[in-house]
Protein backbone atom coordinates (compact mmCIF):
# COMPACT_ATOMS: atom_id res chain seq x y z
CA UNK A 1 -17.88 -47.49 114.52
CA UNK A 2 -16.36 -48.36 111.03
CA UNK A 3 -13.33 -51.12 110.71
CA UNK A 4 -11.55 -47.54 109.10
CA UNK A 5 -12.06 -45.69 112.39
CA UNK A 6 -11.38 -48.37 114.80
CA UNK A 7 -7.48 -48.17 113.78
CA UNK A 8 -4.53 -46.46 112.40
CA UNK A 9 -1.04 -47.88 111.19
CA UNK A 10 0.88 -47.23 114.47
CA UNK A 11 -2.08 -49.02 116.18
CA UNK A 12 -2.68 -52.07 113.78
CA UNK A 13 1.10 -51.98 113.50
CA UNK A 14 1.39 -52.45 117.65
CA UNK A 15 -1.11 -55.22 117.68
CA UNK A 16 0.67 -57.61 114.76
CA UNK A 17 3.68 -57.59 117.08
CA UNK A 18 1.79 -58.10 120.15
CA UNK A 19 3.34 -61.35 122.03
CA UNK A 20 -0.21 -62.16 123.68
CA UNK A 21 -2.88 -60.27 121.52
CA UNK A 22 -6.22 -62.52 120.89
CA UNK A 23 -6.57 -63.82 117.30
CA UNK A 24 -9.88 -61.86 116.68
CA UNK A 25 -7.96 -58.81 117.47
CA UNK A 26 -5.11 -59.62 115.69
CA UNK A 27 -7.26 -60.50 112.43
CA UNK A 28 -9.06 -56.95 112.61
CA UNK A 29 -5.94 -55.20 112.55
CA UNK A 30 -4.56 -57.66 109.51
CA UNK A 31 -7.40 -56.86 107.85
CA UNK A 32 -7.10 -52.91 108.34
CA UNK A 33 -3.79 -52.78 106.93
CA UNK A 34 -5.02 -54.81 103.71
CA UNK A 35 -7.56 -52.63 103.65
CA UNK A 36 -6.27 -49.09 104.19
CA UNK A 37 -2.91 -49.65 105.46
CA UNK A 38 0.41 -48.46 102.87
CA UNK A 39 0.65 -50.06 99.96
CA UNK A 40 3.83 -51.95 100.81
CA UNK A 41 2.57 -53.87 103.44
CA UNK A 42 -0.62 -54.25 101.86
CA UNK A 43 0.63 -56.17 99.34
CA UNK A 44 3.15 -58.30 101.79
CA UNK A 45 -0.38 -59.32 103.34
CA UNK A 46 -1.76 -59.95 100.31
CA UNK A 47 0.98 -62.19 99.47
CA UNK A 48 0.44 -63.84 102.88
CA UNK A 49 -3.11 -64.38 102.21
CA UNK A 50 -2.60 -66.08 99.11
CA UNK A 51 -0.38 -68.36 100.32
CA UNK A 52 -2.54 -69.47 102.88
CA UNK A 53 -4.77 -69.99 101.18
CA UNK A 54 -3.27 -72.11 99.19
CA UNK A 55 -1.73 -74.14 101.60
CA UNK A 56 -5.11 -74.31 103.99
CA UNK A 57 -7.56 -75.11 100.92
CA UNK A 58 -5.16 -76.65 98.43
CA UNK A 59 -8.66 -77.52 96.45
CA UNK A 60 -10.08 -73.84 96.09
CA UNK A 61 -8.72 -72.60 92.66
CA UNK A 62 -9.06 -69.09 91.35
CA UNK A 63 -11.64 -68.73 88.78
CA UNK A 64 -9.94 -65.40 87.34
CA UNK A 65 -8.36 -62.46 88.76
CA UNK A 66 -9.80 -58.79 89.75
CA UNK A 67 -8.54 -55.98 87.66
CA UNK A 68 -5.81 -55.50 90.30
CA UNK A 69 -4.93 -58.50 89.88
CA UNK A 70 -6.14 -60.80 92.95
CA UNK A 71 -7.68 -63.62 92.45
CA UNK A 72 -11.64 -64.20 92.67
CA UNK A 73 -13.13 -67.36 93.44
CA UNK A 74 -16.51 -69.00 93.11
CA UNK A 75 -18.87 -68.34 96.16
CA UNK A 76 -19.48 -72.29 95.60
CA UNK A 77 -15.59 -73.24 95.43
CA UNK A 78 -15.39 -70.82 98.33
CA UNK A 79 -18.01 -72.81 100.70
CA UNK A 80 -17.23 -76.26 99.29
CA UNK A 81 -13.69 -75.68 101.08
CA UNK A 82 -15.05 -74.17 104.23
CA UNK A 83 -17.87 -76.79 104.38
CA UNK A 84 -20.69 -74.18 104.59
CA UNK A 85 -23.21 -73.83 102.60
CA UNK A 86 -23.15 -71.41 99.64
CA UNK A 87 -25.92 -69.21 101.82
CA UNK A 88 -23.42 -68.75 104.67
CA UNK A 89 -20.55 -68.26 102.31
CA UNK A 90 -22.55 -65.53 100.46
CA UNK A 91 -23.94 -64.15 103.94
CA UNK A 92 -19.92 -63.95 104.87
CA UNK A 93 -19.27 -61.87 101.77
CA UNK A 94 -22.02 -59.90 102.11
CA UNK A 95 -21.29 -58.30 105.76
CA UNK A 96 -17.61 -57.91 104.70
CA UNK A 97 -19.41 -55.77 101.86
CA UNK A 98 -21.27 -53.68 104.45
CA UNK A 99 -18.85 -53.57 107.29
CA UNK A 100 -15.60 -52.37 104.55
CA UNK A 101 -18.21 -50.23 101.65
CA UNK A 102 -16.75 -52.43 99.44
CA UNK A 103 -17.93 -54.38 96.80
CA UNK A 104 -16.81 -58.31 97.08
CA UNK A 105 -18.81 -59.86 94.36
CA UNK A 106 -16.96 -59.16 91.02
CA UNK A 107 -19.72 -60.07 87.86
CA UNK A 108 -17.34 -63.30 86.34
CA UNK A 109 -16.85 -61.15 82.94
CA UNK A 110 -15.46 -58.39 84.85
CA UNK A 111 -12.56 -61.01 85.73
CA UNK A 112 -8.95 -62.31 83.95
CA UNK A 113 -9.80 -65.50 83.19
CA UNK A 114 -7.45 -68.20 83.89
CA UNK A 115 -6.04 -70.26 80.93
């Protein structure tokens, strides 16, 4: 079954305030709502994300930014701060691909660059 089908709002919504809920669980149903979930909390996630990210790989730097404006980083960067290789990073970003039917891998000139 599809990430899409395996929630709604109310449900994804129920699990985020969940006082016990595993964090596999929890992370499906964060990553529903940035997926498909309203546009208001998609972008409050979004936010979230980035400042994680941020403040868990202080290193990784945004290359450029997606025509919606998030940022897009080198696969390399990417695995460099994970310590994987660039095989598992791209493996990683890959089955995202497949599992959400959405294309990760933005072609660098498609991309903002940053000054």
């Amino acid at each position: 079954m599809d990430l899409k089908e395996q929630w709604d709002l109310k449900s994804a919504l129920a699990i985020l305030k969940h006082q016990t809920v595993d964090a596999k669980t929890w992370a499906e149903a964060v990553e529903w709502l940035i997926l498909y979930g309203p546009d208001n909390i998609r972008e409050l996630l979004l936010d979230s994300s980035g400042t994680a990210t941020h403040n868990c790989f202080p290193e990784l730097q945004a290359k450029g930014y997606s025509p919606d404006g998030q940022p897009c980083y080198s696969v390399a960067d990417m695995a460099k701060a994970m310590q994987i290789s660039e095989d598992e990073a791209r493996e990683m970003l890959k089955a995202k691909e497949k599992a959400h039917h959405l294309h990760h891998f933005i072609d660098e000139d498609d991309t903002m660059k940053v000054q």
